[in-house]
N, C-alpha and C. Protein backbone atom coordinates (compact mmCIF):
# COMPACT_ATOMS: atom_id res chain seq x y z
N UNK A 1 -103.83 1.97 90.05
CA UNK A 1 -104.93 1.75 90.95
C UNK A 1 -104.55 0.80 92.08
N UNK A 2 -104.12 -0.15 91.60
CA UNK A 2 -103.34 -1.15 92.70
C UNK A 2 -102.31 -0.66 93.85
N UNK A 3 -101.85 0.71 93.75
CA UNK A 3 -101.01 0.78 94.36
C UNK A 3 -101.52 2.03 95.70
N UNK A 4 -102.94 2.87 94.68
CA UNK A 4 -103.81 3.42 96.02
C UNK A 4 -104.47 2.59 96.37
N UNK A 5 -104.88 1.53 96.74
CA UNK A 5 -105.45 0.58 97.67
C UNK A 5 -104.90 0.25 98.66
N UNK A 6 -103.70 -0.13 98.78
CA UNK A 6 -103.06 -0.36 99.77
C UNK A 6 -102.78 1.06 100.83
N UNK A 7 -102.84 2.12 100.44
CA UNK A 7 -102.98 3.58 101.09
C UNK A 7 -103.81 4.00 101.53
N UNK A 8 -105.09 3.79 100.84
CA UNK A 8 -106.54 3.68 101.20
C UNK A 8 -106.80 2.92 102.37
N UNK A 9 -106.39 1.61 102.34
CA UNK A 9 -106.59 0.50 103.64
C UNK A 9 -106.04 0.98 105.00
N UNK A 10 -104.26 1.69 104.39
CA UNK A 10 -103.49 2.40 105.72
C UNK A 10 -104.33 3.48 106.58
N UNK A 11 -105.07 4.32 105.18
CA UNK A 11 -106.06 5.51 105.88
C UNK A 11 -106.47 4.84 106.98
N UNK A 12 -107.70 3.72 106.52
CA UNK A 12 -108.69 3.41 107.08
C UNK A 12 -108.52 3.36 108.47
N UNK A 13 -107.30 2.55 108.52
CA UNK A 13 -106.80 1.94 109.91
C UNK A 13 -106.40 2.85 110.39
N UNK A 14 -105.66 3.43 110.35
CA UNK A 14 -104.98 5.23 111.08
C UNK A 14 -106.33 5.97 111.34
N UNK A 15 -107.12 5.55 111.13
CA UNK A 15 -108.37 6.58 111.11
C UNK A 15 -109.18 5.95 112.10
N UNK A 16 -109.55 5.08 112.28
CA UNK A 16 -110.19 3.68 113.02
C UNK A 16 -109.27 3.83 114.71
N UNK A 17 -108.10 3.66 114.32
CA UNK A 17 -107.05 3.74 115.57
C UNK A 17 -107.47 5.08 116.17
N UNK A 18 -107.44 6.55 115.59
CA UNK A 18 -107.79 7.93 115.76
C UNK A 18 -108.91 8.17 116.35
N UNK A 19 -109.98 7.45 116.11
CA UNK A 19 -111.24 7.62 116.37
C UNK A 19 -111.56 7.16 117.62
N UNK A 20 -110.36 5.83 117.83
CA UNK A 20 -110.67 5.15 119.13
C UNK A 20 -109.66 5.75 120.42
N UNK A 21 -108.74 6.57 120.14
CA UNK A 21 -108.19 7.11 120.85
C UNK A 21 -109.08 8.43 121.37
N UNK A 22 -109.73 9.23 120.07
CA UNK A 22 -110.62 10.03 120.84
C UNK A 22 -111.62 9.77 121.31
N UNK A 23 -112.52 8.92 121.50
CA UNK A 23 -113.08 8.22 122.24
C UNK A 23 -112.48 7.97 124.08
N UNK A 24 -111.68 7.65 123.89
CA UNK A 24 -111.02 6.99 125.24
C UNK A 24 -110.96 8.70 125.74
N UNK A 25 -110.33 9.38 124.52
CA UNK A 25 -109.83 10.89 125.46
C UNK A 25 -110.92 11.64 125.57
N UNK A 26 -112.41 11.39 125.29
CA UNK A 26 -113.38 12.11 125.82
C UNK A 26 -113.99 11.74 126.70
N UNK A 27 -113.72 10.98 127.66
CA UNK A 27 -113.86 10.95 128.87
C UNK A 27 -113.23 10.85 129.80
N UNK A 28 -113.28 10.57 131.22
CA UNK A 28 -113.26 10.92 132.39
C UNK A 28 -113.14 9.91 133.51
N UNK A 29 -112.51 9.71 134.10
CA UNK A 29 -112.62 8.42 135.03
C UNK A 29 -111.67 8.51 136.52
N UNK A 30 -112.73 8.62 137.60
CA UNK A 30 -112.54 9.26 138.62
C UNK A 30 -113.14 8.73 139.58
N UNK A 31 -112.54 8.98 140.84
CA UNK A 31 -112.66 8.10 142.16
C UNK A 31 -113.81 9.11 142.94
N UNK A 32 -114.86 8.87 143.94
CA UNK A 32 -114.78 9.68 144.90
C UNK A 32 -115.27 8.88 146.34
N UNK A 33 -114.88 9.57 147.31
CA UNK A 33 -114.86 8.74 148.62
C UNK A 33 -115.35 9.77 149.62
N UNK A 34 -116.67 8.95 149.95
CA UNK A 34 -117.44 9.50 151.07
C UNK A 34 -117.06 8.83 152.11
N UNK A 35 -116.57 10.27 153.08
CA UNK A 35 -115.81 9.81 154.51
C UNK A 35 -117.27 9.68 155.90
N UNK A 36 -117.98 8.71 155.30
CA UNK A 36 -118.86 8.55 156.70
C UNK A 36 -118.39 7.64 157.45
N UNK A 37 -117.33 7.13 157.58
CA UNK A 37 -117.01 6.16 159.07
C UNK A 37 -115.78 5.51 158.64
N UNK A 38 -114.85 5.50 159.68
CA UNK A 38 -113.74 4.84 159.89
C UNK A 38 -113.65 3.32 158.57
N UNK A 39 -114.86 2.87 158.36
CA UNK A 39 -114.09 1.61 158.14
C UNK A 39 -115.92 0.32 157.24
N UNK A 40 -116.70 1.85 156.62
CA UNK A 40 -117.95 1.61 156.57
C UNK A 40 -118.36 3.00 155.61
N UNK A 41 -117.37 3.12 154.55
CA UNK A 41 -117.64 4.58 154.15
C UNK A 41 -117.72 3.80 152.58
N UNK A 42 -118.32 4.49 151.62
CA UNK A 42 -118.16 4.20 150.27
C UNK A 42 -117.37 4.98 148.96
N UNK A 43 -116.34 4.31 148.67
CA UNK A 43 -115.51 4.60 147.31
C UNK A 43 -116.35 4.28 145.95
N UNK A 44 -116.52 5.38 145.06
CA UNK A 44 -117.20 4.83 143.38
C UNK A 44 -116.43 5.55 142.96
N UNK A 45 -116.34 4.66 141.85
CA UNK A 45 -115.57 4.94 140.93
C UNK A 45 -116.78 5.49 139.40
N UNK A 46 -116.59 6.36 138.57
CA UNK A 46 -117.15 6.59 137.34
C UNK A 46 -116.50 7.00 136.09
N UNK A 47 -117.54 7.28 135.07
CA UNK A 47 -116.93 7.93 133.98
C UNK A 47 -117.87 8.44 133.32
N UNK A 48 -117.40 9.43 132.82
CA UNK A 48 -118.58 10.02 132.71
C UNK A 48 -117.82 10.89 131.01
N UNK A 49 -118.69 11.60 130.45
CA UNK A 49 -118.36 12.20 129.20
C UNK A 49 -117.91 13.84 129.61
N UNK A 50 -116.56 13.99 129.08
CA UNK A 50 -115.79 15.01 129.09
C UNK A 50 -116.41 16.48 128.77
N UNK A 51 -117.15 16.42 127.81
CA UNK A 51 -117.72 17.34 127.02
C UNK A 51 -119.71 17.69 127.83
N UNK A 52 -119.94 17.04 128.03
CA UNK A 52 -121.34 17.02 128.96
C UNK A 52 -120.87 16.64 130.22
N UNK A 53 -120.52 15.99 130.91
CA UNK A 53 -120.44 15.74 132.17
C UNK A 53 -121.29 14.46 132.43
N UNK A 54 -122.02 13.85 131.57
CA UNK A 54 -123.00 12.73 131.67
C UNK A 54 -121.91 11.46 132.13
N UNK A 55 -122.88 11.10 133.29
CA UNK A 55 -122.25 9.93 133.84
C UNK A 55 -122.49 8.80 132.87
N UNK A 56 -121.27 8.00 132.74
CA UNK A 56 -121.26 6.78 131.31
C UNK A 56 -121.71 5.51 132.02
N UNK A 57 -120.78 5.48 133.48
CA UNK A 57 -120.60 4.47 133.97
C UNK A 57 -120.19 4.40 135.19
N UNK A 58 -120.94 3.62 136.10
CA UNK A 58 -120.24 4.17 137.90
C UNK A 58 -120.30 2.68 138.65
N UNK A 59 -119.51 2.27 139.44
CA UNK A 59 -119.73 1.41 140.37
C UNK A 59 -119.42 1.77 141.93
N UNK A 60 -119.70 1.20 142.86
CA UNK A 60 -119.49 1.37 144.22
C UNK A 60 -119.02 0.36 145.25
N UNK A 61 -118.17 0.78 146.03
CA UNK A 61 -117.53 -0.22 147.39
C UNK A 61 -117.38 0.07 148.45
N UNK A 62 -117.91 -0.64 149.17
CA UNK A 62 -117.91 -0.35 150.96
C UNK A 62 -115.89 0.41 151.01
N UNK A 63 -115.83 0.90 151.96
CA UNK A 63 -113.78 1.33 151.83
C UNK A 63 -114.35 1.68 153.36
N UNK A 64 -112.78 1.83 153.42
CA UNK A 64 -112.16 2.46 155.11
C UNK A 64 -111.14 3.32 154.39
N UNK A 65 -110.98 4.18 155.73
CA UNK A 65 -109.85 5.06 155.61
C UNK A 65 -109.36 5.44 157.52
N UNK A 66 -108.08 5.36 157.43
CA UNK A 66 -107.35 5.59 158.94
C UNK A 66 -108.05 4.97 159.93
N UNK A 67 -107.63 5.22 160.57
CA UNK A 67 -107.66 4.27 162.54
C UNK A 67 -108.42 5.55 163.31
N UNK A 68 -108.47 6.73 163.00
CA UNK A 68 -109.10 7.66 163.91
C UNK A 68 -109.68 8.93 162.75
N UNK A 69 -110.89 9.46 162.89
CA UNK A 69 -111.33 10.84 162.54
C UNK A 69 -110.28 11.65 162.24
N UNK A 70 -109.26 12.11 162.87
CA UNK A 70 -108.44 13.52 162.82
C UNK A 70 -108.26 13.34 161.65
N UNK A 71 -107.63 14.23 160.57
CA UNK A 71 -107.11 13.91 159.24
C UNK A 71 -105.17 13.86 159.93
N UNK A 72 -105.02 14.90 160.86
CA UNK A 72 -104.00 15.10 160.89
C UNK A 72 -103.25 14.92 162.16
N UNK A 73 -103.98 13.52 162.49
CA UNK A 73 -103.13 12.58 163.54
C UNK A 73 -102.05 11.94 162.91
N UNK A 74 -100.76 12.38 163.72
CA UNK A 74 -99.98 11.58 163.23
C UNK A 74 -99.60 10.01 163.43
N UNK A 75 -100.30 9.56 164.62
CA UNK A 75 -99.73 8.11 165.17
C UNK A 75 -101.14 7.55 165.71
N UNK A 76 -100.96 6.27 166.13
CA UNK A 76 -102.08 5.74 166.57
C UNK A 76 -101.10 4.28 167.02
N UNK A 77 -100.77 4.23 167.63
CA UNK A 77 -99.74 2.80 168.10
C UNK A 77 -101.04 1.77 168.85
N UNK A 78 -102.14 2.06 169.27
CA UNK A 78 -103.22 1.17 169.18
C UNK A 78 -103.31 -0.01 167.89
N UNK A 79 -103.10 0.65 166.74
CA UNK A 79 -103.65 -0.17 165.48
C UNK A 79 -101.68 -0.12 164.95
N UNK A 80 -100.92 0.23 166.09
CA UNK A 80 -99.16 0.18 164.81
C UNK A 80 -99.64 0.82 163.87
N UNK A 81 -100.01 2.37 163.44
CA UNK A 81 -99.57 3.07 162.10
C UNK A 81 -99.30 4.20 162.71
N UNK A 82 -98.72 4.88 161.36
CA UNK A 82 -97.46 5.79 161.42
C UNK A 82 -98.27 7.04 161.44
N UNK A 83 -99.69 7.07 160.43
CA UNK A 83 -100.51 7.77 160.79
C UNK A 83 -101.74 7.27 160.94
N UNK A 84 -102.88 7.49 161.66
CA UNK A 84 -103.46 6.99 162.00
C UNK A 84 -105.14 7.68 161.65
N UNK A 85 -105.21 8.99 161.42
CA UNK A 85 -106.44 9.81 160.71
C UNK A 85 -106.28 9.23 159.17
N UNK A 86 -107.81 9.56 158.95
CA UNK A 86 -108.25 9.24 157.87
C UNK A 86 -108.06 10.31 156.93
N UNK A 87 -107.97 9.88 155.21
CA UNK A 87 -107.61 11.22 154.64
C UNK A 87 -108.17 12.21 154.43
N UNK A 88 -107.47 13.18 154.22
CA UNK A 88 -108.10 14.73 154.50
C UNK A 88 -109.27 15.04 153.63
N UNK A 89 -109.93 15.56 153.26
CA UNK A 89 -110.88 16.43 152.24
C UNK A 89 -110.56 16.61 150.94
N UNK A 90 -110.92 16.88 149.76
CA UNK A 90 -111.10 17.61 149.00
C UNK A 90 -110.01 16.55 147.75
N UNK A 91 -109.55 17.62 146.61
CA UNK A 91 -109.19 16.69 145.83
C UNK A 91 -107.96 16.24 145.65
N UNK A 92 -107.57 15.38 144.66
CA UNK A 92 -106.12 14.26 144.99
C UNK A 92 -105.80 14.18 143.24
N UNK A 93 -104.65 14.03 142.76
CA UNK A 93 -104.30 13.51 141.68
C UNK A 93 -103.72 11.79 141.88
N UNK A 94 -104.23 11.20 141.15
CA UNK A 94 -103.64 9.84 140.73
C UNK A 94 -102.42 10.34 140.40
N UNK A 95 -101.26 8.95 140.79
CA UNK A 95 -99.59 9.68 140.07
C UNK A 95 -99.27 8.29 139.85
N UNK A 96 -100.34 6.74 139.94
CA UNK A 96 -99.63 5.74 139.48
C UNK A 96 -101.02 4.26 139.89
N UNK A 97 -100.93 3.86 138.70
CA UNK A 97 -101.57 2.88 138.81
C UNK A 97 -100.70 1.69 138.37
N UNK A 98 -100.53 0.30 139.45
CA UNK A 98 -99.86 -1.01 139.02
C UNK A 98 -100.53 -1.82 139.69
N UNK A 99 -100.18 -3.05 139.22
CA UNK A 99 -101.29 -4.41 139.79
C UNK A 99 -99.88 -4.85 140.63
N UNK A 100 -99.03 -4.40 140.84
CA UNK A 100 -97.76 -5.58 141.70
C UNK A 100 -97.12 -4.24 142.08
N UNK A 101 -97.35 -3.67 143.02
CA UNK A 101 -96.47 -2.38 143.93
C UNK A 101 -95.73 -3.35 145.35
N UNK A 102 -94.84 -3.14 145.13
CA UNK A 102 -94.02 -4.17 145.83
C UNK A 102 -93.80 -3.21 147.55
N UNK A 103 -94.74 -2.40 147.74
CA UNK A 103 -93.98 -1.28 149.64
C UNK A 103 -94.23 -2.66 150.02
N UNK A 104 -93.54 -1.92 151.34
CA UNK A 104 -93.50 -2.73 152.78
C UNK A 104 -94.34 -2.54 153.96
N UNK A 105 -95.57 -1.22 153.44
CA UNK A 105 -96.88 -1.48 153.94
C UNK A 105 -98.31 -1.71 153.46
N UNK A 106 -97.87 -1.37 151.93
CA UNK A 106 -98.82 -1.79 151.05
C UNK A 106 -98.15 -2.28 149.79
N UNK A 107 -99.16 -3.31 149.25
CA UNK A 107 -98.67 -3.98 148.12
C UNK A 107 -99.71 -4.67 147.09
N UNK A 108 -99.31 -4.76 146.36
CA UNK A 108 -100.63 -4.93 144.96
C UNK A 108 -101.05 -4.26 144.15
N UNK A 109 -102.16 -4.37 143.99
CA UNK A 109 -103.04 -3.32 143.04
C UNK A 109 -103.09 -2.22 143.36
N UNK A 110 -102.68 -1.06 143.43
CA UNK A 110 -102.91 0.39 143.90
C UNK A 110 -103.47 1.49 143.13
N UNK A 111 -103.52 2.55 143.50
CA UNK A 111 -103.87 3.77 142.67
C UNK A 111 -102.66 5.07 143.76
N UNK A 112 -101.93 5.22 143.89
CA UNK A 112 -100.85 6.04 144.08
C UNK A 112 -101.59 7.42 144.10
N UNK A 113 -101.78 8.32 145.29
CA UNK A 113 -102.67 9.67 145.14
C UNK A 113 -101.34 10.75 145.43
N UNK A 114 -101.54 12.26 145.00
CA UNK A 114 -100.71 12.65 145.69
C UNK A 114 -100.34 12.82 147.11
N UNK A 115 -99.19 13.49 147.35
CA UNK A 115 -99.07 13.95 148.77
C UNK A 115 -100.03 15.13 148.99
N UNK A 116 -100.82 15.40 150.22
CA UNK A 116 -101.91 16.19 150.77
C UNK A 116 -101.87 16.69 152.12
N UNK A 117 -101.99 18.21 152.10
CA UNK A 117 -101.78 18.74 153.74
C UNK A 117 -103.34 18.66 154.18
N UNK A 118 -102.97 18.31 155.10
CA UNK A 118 -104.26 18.37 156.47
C UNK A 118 -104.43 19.57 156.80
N UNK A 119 -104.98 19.96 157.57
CA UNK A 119 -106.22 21.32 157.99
C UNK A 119 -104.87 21.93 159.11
N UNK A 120 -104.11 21.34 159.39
CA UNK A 120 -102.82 21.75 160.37
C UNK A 120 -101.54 22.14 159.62
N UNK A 121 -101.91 21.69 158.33
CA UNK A 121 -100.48 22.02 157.38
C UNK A 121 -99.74 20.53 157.09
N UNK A 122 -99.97 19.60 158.29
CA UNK A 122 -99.23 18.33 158.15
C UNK A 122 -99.46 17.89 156.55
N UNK A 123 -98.24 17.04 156.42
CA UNK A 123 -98.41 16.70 154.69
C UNK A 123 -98.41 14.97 154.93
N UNK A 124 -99.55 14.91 154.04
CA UNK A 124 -99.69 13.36 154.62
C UNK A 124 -99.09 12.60 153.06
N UNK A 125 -98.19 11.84 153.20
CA UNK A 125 -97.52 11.24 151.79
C UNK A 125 -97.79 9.60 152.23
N UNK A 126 -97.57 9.28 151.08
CA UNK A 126 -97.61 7.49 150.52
C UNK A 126 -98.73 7.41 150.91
N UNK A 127 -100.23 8.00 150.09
CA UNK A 127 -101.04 7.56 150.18
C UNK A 127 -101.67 7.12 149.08
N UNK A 128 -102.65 5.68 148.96
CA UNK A 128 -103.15 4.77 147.91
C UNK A 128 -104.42 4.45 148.39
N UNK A 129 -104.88 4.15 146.96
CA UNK A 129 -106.07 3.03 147.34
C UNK A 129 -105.86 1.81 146.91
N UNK A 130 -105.86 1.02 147.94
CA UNK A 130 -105.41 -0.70 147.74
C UNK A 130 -106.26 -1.49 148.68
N UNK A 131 -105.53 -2.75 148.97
CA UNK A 131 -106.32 -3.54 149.67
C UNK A 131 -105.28 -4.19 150.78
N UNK A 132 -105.70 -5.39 151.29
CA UNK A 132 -104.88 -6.26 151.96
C UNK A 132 -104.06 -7.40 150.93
N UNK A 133 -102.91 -7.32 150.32
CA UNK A 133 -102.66 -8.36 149.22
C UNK A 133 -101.13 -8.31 149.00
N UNK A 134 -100.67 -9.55 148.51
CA UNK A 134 -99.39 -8.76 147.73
C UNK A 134 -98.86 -8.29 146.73
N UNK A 135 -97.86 -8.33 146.63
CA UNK A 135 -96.94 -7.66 145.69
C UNK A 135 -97.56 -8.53 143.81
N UNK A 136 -97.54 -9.94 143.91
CA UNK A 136 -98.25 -11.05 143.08
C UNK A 136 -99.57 -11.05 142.92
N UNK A 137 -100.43 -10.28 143.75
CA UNK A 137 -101.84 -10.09 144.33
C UNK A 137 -102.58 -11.41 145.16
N UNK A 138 -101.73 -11.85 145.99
CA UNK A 138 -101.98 -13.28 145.81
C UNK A 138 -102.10 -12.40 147.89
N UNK A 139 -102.25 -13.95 148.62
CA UNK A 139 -102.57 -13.85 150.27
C UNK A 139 -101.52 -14.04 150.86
N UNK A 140 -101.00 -13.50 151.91
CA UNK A 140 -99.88 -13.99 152.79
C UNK A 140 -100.23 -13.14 154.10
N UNK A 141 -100.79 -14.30 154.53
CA UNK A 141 -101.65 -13.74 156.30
C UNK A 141 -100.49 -13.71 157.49
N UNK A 142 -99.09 -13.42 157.23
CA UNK A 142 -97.91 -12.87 157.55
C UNK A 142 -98.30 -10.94 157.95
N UNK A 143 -98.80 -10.82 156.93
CA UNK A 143 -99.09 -9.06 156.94
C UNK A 143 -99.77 -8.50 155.84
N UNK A 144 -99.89 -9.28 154.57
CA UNK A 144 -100.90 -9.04 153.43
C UNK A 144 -102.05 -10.38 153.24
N UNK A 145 -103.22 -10.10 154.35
CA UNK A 145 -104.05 -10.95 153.82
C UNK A 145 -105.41 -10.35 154.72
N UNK A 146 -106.18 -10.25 153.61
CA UNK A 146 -107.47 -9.75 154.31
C UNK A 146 -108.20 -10.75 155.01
N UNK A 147 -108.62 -10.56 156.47
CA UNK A 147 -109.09 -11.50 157.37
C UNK A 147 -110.64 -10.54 157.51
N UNK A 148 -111.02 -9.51 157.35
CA UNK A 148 -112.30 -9.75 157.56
C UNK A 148 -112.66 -8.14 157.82
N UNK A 149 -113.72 -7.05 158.36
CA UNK A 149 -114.13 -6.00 158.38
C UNK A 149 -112.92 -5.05 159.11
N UNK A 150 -111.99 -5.59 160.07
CA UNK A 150 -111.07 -4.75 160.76
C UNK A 150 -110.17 -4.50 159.41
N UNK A 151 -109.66 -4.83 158.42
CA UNK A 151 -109.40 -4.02 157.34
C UNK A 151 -109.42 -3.55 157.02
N UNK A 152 -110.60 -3.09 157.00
CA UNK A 152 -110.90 -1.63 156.18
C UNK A 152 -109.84 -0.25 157.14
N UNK A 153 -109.65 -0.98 158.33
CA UNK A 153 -108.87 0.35 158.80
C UNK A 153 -107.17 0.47 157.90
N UNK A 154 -106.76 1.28 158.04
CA UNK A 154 -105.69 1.75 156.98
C UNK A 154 -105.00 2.84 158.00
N UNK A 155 -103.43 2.77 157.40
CA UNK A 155 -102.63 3.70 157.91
C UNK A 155 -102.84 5.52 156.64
N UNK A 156 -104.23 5.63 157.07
CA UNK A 156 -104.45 6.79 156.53
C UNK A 156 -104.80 6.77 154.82
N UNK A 157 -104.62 5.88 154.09
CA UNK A 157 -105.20 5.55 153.04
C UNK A 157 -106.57 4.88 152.54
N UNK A 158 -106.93 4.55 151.37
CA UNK A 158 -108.64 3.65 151.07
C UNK A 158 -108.41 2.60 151.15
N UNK A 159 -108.95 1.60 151.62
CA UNK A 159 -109.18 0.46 151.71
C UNK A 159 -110.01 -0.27 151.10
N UNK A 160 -110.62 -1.14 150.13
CA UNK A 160 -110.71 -1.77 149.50
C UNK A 160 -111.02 -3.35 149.82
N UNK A 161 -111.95 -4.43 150.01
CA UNK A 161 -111.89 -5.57 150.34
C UNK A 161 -111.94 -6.17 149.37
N UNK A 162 -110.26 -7.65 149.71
CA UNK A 162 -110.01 -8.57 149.02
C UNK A 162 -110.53 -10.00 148.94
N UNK A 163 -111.57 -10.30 150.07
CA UNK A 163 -111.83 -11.11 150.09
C UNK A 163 -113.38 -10.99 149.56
N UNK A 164 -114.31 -12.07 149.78
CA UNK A 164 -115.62 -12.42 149.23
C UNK A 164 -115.47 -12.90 147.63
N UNK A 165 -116.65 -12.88 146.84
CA UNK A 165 -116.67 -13.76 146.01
C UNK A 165 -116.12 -12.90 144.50
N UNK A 166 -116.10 -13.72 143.72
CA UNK A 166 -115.03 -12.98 142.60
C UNK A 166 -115.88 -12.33 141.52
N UNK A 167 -115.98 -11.28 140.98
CA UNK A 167 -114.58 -10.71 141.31
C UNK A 167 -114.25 -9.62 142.28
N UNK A 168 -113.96 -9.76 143.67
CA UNK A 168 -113.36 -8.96 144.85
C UNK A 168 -113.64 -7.93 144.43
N UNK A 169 -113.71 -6.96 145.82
CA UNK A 169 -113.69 -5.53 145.26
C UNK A 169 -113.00 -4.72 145.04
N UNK A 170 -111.26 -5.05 144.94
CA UNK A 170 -110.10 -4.10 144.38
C UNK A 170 -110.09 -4.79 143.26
N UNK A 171 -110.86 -6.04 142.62
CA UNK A 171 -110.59 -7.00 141.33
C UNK A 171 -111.57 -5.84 140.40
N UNK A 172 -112.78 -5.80 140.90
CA UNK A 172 -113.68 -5.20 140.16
C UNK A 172 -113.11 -3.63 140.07
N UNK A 173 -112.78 -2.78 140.85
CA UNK A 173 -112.42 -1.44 140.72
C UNK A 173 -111.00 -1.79 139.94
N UNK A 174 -110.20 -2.84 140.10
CA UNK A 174 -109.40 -2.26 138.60
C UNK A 174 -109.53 -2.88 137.50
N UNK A 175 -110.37 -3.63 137.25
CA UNK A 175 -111.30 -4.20 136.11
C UNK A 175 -111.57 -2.61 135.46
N UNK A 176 -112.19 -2.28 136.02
CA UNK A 176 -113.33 -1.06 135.65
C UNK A 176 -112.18 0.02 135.58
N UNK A 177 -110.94 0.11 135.73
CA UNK A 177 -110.14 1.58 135.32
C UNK A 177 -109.49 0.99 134.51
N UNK A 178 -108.80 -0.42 134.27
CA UNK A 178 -108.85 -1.08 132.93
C UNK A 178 -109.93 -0.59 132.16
N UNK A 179 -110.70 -0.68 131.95
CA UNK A 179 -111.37 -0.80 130.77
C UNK A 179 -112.09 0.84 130.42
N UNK A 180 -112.14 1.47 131.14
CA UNK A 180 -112.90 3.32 131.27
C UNK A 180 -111.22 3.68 131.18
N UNK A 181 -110.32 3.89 131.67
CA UNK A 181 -109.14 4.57 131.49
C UNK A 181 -108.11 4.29 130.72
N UNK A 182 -107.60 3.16 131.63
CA UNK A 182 -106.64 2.13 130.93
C UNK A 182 -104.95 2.43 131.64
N UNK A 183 -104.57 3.31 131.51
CA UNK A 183 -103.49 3.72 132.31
C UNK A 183 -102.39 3.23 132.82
N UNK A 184 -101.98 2.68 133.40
CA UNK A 184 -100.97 2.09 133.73
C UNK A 184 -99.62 2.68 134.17
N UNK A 185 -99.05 2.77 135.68
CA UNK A 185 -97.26 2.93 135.44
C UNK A 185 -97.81 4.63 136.09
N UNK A 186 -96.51 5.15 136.41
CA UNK A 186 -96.60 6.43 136.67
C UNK A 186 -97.24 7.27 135.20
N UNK A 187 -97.87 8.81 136.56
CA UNK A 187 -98.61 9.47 135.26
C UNK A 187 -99.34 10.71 136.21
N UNK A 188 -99.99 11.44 135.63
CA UNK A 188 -100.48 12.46 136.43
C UNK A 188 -101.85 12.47 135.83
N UNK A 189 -103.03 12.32 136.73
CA UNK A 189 -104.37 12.22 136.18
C UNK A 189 -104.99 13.47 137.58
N UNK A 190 -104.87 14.63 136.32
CA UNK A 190 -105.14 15.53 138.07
C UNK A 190 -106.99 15.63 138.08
N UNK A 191 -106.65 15.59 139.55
CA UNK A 191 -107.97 15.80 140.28
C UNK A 191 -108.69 14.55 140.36
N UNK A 192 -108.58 13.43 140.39
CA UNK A 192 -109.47 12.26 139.84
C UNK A 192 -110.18 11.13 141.46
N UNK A 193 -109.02 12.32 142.36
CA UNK A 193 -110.45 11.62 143.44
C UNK A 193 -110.42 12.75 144.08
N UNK A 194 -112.05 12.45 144.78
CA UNK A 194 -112.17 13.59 145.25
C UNK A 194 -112.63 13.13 147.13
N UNK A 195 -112.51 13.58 148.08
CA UNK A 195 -112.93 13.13 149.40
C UNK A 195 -114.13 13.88 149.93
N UNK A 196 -115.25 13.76 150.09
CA UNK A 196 -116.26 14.67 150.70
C UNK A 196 -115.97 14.30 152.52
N UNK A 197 -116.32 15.24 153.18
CA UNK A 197 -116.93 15.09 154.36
C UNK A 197 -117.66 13.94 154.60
């Protein structure tokens, strides 16, 4: 008898662990971003149940996206970016979530989307949703530090504000995919934002 107890206990826990993994895998946790204005548009994030579609849990943030309307402008040397439209329509796979992405035009907390053609065919790559921050998540008003609403413009990616009171609003949106997803590191989460008009 002494020696099924200790097997019994292993169940329990293997079972407990099982239960909480399907849990996590019956749901859903996904971006979407309404493109009403340059730099004044709103990103939510939710989750919702896999099997019904019932929303679990949703929050919302003012975001920007690009320096101009076109999706498939390539330049805008007004604002220095490489592209300068906001991103295109429709849907995106996540391919990487990290709190310390070390580019050399964005850095920090990100969500890594795929590459996406514009309405011209152009393929718009290295696009994220992040903020103004660095690599540490920390300020360096050198080139990563959010100074105020002209932020929200972006070289064609979401924007996100780092400043105001805590917890910020790229603090709170990855608070909240911590804890609904969890994820971390490269990965493929297809379809998980979506862009309306």
């Amino acid at each position: 008898m002494s020696k099924k107890m200790p097997i019994a206990a292993l169940v329990v826990v293997v079972a407990s662990l099982f239960a909480a993994d399907l849990a996590r895998a019956a749901t859903i946790t996904s971006f979407r971003y309404h493109r009403d204005s340059l730099i004044n548009a709103t990103l939510t994030l939710h989750r919702r149940d896999a099997n019904t579609g019932r929303i679990l849990n949703t929050d919302s943030w003012r975001a920007g996206s690009g320096t101009v309307q076109d999706a498939c402008n390539k330049a805008d040397p007004a604002h220095g970016d490489n592209v300068g439209g906001w991103l295109p329509t429709g849907f995106y796979d996540i391919t990487r979530h990290v709190h310390n992405y070390p580019g050399s035009s964005v850095q920090g907390r990100v969500w890594q989307l795929q590459n996406h053609a514009c309405s011209d065919g152009t393929v718009r790559t290295e696009l994220f949703i992040h903020t103004e921050e660095t690599s540490s998540g920390g300020q360096s008003c050198e080139q990563f530090c959010w100074d105020g609403p002209n932020d929200y413009y972006s070289q064609g990616c979401i924007k996100v504000a780092r400043a105001g009171a805590a917890p910020t609003d790229i603090a709170e949106a990855n608070n909240h995919w911590d804890a609904w997803d969890g994820r971390h590191g490269a990965f493929t989460a297809v379809d998980r934002l979506y862009v309306f008009t």
